[in-house]
Protein backbone atom coordinates (compact mmCIF):
# COMPACT_ATOMS: atom_id res chain seq x y z
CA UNK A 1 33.70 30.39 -0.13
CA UNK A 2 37.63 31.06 -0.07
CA UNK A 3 40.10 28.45 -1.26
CA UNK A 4 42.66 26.99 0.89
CA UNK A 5 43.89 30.66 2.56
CA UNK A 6 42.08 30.49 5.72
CA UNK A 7 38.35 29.36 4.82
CA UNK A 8 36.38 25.86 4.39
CA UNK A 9 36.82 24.85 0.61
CA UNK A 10 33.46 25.39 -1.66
CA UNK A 11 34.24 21.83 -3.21
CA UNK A 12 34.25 19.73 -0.08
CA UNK A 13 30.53 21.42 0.81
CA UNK A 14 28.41 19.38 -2.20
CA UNK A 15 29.98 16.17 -1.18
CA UNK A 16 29.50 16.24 2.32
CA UNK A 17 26.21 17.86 2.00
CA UNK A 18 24.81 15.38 -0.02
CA UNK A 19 26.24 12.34 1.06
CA UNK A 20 23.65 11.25 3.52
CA UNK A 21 21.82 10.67 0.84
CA UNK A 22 21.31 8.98 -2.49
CA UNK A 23 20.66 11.27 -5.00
CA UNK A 24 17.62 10.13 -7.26
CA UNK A 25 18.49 10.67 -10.83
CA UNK A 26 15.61 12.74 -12.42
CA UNK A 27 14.57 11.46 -16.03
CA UNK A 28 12.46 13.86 -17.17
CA UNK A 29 10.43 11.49 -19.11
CA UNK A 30 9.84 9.11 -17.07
CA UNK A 31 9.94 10.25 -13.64
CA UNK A 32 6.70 11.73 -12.08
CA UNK A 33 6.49 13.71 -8.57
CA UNK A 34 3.41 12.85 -6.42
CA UNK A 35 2.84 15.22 -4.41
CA UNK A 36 6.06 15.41 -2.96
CA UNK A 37 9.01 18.07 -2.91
CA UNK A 38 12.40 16.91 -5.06
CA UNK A 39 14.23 18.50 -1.76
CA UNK A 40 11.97 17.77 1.03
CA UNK A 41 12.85 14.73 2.57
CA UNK A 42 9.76 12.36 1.03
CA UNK A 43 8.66 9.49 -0.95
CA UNK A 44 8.65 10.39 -4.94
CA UNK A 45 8.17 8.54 -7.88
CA UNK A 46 11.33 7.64 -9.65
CA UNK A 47 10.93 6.40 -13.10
CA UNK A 48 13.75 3.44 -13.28
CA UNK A 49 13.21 2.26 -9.52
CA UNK A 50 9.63 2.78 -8.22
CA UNK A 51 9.34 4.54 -5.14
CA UNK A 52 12.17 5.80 -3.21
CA UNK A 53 12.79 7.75 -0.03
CA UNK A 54 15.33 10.29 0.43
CA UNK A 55 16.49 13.21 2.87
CA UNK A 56 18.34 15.76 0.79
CA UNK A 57 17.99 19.68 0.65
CA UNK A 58 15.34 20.22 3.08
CA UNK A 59 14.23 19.63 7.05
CA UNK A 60 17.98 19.48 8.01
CA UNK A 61 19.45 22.29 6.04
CA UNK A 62 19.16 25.22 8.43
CA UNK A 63 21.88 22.65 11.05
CA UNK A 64 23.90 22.09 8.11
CA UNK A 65 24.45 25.44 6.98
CA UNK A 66 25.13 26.65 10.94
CA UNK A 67 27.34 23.64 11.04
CA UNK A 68 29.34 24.95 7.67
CA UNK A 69 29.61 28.27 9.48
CA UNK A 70 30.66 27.67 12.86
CA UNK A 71 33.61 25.39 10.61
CA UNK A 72 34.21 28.76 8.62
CA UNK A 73 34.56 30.55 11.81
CA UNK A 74 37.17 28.10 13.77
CA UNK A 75 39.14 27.64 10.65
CA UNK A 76 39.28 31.13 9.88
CA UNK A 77 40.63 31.92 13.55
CA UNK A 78 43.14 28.99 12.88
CA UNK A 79 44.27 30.23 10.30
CA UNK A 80 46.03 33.36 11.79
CA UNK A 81 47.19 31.21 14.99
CA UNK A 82 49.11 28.32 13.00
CA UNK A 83 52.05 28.70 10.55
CA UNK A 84 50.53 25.30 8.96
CA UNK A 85 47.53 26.35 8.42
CA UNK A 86 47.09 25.45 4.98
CA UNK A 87 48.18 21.66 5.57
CA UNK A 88 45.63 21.33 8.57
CA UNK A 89 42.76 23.16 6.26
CA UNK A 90 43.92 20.83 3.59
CA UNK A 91 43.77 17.70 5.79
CA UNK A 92 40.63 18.68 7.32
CA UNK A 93 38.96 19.13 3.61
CA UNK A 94 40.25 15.94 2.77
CA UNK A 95 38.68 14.00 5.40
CA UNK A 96 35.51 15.64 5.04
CA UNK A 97 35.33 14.76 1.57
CA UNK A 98 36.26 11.42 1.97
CA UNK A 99 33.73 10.77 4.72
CA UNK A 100 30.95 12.24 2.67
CA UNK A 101 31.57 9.99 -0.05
CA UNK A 102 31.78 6.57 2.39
CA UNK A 103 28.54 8.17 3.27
CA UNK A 104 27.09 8.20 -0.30
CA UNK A 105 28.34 4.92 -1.01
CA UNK A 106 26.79 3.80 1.81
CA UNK A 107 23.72 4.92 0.79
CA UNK A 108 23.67 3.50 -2.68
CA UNK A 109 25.01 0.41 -1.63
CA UNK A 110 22.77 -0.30 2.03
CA UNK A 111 20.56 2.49 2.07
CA UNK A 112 17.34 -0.18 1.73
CA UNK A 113 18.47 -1.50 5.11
CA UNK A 114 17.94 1.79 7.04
CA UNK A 115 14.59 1.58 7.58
CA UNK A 116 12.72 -1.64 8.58
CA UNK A 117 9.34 -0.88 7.34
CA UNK A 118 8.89 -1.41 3.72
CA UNK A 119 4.99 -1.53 3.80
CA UNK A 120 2.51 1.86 2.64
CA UNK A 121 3.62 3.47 5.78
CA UNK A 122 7.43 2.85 5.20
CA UNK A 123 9.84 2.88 2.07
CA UNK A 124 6.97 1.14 -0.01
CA UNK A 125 9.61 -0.94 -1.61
CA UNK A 126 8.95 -3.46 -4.74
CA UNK A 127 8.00 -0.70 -6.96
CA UNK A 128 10.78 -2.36 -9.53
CA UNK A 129 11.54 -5.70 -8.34
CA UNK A 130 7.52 -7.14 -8.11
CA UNK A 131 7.16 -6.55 -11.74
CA UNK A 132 10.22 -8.65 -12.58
CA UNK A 133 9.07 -10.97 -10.61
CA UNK A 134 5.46 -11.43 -12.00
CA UNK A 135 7.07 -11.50 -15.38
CA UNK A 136 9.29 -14.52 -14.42
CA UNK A 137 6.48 -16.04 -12.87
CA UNK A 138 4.03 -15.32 -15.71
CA UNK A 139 6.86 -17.23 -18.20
CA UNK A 140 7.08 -20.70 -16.19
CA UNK A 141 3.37 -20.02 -15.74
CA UNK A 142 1.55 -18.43 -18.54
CA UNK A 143 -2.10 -20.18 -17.88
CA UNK A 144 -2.01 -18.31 -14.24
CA UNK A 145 -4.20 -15.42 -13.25
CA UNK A 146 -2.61 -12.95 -10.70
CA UNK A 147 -4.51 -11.42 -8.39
CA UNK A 148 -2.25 -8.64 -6.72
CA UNK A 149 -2.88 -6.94 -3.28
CA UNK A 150 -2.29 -3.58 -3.80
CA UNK A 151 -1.83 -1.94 0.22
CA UNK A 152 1.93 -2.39 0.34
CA UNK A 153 2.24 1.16 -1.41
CA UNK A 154 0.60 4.13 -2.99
CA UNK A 155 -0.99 4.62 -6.66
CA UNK A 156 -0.19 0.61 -7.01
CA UNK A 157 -1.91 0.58 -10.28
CA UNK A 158 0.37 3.71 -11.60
CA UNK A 159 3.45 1.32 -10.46
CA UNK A 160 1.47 -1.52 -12.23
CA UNK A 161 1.33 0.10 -15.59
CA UNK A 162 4.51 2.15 -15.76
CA UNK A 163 6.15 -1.06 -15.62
CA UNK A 164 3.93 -3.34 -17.32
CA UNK A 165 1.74 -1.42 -19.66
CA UNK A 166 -1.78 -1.44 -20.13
CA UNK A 167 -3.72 -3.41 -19.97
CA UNK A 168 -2.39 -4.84 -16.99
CA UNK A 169 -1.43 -8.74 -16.80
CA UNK A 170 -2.49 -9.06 -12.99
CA UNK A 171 -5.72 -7.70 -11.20
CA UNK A 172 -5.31 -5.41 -8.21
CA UNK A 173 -7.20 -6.77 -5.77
CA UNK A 174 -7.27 -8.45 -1.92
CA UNK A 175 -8.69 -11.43 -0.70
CA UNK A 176 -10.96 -9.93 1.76
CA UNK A 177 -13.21 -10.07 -0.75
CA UNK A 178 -13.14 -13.78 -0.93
CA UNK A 179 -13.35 -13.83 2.86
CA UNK A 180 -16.05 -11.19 3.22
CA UNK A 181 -18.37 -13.38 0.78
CA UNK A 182 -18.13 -17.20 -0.23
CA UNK A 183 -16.55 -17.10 -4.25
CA UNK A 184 -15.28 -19.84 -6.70
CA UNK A 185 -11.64 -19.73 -6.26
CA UNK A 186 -10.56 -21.15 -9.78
CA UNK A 187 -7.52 -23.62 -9.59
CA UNK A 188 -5.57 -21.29 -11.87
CA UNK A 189 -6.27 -18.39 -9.82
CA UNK A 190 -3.11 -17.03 -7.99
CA UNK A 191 -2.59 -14.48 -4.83
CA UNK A 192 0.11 -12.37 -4.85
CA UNK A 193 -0.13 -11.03 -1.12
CA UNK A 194 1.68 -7.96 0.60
CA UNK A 195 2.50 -6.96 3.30
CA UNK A 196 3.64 -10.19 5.21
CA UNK A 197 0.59 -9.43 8.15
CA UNK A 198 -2.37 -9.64 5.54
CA UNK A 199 -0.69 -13.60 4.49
CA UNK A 200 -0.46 -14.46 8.39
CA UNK A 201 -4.34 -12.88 8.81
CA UNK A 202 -5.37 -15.42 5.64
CA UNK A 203 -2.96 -18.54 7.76
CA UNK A 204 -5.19 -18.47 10.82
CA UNK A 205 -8.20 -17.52 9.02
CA UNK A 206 -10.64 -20.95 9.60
CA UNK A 207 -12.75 -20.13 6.24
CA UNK A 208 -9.07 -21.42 4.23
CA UNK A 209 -8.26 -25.25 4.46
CA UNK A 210 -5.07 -24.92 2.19
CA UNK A 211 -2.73 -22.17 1.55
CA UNK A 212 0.14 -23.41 -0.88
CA UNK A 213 2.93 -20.87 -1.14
CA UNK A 214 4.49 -20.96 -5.11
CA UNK A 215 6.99 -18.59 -4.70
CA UNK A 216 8.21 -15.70 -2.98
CA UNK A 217 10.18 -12.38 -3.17
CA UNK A 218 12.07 -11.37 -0.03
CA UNK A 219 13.09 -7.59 0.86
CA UNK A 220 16.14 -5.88 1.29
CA UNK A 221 16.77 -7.76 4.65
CA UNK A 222 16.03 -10.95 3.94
CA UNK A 223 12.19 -11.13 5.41
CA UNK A 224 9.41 -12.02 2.79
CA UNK A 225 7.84 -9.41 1.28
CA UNK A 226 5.43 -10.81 -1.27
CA UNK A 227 3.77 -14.15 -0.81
CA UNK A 228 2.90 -16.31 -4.54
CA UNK A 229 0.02 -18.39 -3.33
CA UNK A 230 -2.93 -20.70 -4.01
CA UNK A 231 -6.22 -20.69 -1.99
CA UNK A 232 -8.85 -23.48 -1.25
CA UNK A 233 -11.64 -22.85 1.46
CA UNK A 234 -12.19 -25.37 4.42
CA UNK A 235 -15.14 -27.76 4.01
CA UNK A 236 -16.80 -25.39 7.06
CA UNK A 237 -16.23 -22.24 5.01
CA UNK A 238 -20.04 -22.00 3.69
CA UNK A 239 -21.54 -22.73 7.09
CA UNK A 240 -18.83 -19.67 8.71
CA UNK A 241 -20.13 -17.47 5.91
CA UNK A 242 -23.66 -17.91 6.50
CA UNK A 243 -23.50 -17.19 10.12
CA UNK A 244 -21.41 -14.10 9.46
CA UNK A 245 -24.10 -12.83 7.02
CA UNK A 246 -26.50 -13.17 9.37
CA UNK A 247 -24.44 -11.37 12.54
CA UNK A 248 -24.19 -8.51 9.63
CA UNK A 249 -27.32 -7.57 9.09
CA UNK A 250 -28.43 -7.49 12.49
CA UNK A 251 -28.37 -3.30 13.17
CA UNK A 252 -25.86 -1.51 15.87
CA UNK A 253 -27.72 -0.18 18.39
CA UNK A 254 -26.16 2.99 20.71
CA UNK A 255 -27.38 5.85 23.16
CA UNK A 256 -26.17 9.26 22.43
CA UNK A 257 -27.54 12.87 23.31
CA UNK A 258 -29.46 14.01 20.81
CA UNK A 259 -32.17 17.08 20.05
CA UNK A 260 -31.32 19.20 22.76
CA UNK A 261 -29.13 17.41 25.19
CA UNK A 262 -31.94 14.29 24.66
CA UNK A 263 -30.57 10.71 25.50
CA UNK A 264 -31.97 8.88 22.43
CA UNK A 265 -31.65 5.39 21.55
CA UNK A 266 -30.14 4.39 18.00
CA UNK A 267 -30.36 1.82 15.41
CA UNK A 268 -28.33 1.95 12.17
CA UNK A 269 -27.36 -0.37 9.72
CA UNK A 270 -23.30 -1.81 9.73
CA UNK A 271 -21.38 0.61 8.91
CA UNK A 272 -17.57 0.14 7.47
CA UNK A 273 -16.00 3.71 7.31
CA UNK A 274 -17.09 6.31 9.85
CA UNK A 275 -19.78 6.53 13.00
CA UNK A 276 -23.05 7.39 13.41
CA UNK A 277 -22.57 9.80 15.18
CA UNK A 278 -21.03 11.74 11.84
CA UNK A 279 -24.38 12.21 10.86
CA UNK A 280 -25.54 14.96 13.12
CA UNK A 281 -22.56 16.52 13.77
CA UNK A 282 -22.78 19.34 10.97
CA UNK A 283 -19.40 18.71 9.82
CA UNK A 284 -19.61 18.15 6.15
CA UNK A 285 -15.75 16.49 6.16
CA UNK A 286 -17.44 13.56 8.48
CA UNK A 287 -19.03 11.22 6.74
CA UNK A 288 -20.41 7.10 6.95
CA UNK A 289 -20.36 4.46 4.32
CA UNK A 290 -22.42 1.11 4.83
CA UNK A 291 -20.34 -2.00 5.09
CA UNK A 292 -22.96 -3.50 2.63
CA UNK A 293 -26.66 -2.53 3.26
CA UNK A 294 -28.73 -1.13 0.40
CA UNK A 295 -30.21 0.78 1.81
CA UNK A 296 -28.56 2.66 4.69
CA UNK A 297 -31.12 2.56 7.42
CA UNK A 298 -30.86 4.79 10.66
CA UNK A 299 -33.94 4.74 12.83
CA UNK A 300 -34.35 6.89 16.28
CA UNK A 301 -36.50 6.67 19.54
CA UNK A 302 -36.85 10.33 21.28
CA UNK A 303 -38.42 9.56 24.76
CA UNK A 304 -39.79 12.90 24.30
CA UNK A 305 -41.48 14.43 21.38
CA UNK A 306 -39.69 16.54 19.19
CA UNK A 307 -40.41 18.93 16.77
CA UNK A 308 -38.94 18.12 12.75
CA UNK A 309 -39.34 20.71 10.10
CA UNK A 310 -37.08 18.46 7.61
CA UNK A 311 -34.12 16.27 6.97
CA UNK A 312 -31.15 16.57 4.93
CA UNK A 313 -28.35 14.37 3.84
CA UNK A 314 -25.03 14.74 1.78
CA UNK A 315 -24.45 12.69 -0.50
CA UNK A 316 -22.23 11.07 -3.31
CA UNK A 317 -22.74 10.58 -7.08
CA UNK A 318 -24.71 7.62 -7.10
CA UNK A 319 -28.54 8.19 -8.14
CA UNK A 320 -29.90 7.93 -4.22
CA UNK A 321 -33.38 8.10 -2.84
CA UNK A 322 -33.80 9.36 0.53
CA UNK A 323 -36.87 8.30 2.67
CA UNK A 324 -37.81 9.56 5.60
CA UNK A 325 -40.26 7.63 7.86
CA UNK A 326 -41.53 8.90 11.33
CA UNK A 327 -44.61 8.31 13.89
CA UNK A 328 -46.02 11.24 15.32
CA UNK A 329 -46.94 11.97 18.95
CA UNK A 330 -50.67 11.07 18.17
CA UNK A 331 -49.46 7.67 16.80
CA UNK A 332 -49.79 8.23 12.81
CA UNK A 333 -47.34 6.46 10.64
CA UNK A 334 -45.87 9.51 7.86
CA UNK A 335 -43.32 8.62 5.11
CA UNK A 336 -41.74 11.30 2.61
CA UNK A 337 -39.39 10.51 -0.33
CA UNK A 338 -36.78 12.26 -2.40
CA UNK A 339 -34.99 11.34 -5.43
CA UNK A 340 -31.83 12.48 -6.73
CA UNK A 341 -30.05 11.69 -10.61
CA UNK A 342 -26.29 10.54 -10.79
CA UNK A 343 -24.00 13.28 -10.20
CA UNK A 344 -20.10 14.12 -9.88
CA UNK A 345 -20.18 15.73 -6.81
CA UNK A 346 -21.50 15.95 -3.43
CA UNK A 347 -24.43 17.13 -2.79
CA UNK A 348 -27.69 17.72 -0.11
CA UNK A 349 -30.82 15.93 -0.59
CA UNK A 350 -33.80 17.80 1.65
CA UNK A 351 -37.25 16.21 2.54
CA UNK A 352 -39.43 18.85 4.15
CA UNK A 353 -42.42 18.02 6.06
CA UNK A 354 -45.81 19.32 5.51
CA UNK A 355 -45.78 21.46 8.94
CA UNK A 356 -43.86 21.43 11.95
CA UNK A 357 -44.58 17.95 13.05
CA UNK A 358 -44.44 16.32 16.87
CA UNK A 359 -42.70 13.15 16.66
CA UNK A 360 -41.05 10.07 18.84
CA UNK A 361 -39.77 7.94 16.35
CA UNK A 362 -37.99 9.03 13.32
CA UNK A 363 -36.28 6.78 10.31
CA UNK A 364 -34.71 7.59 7.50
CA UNK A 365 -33.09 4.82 4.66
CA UNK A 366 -30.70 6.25 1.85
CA UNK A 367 -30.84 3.61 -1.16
CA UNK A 368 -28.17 3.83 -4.13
């Protein structure tokens, strides 16, 4: 761009440019991108601050460079109207380059308050500031074992470590698992807990008599963020637990069309990721897990025979045996196995039947 004899100046373009923004500082040492584009708009890793979000050279540039021209063009037509043309153009670059840098100030100084979510979906803030605070903690409290929840952000461990080292002086870990199953909870044993919504979940949970809150660190607008806490279950806890194991391994049951437009009836075992339904829908991205059943069963009534050359499964690394279990139309009771080794990577475990068998009820059980 021309100077100051009838077009925009180049140096007030930078400024302004930029200054919706704050500018991460890239260390290449210690800064590491995750998947993310330095100029895109995203969440990256930044080495002396954790995780930051930023809107720079990206999404918006196209209506910032029309903007930039459509100034060029008014300005330039200015310039051969007016006699004071350079003290207007000079004005004008002035106050553009002082706004841009309010803006950037602005930024650096409240930028953490522009955005009200500070969970995984949000700024995932705390990156920095939890690991101070678990070292303070760990000094006025060096007999204490940390257990931290790691769903307020991304790669939590990676944050852990960068910050900490290795081996780590916290666990990563939630305490669904000490509300999915009854375990000691040892008096030294502390809960770090984030976001705010898991810590109201475990308030008005009835399996926890006592939640005493140690400490706490708030986020950039004042609401708590992390939660320092101890936990002691309620003297009904074991009877709550029992009756919840037993509603668990009771199987779903469902009607869906099946074999040919065939309304069968369906009996799996709990599930915690995915639907049964994944199973026979030939989409290898689709896929179940068992909440906790070893082994997976799935059993199915056809009110009409049905022919079954074979079964196949995907599945993961774990050494698996697949069994397949079904009565015929004449009433005889067949079972077929298949074993697979531990592997690293998917893969499709086949039982094939003798002939092409007639059959009403088929089951089939998946054991890591």
């Amino acid at each position: 761009m021309k100077g100051l004899g009838g077009h925009l100046p180049g140096s007030s373009f930078p400024p302004l440019y930029w200054g919706a923004c704050e500018k991460p500082e890239r260390d290449q040492k210690d800064s590491l991108s995750l998947g993310g584009d330095r100029f895109s708009g995203r969440t990256v890793w930044r080495g002396n601050g954790g995780y930051q979000h930023y809107t720079g050279f990206g999404d918006e540039s196209p209506l910032c460079l029309m903007i930039f021209l459509g100034f060029d063009c008014v300005l330039g037509w200015m310039g051969g109207k007016f006699a004071i043309r350079k003290a207007v153009l000079a004005g004008l670059a002035g106050s553009l380059f002082l706004f841009s840098l309010w803006m950037c100030v602005d930024a650096v100084q409240n930028g953490a308050l522009w955005y009200p979510d500070y969970s995984l979906y949000g700024m995932q803030w705390g990156g920095c500031e939890i690991n101070e605070k678990i070292e303070s903690f760990l000094e006025e409290n060096p007999d204490a074992e940390l257990t931290l929840s790691p769903s307020w952000a991304n790669n939590t461990d990676i944050i852990m470590r960068f910050f900490l080292g290795d081996p780590l002086p916290v666990t990563l870990g939630t305490t669904l698992e000490y509300d999915l199953y009854y375990r000691e909870i040892r008096p030294e044993q502390v809960f770090i807990i984030a976001p705010p919504e898991e810590f109201e979940a475990l308030a008005q949970n009835p399996k926890f008599e006592e939640i005493q809150v140690l400490d706490t660190l708030p986020w950039p607008d004042g609401r708590t963020g992390f939660y320092f806490v101890k936990l002691k279950y309620s003297p009904d806890a074991e009877e709550i637990f029992a009756e919840e194991l037993l509603e668990r391994q009771q199987p779903v049951e469902l009607d869906f069309d099946l074999m040919g437009g065939q309304r069968v009836r369906v009996s799996h075992s709990r599930l915690d990721m995915g639907t049964v339904a994944s199973v026979f829908d030939g989409n290898r991205a689709t896929l179940i897990r068992s909440l906790e059943a070893n082994p997976l069963m799935i059993s199915i009534d056809f009110p009409e025979a049905v022919a079954l050359e074979g079964a196949t499964v995907l599945v993961g690394a774990p050494a698996t045996q697949f069994t397949v279990a079904i009565v015929t139309e004449e009433g005889d009771a067949l079972t077929f196995m298949e074993k697979v080794e531990v592997s690293d990577v998917v893969r499709a475990v086949s039982v094939d039947l003798e002939s092409n068998i007639q059959l009403n009820s088929y089951r089939s059980g998946s054991k890591a």
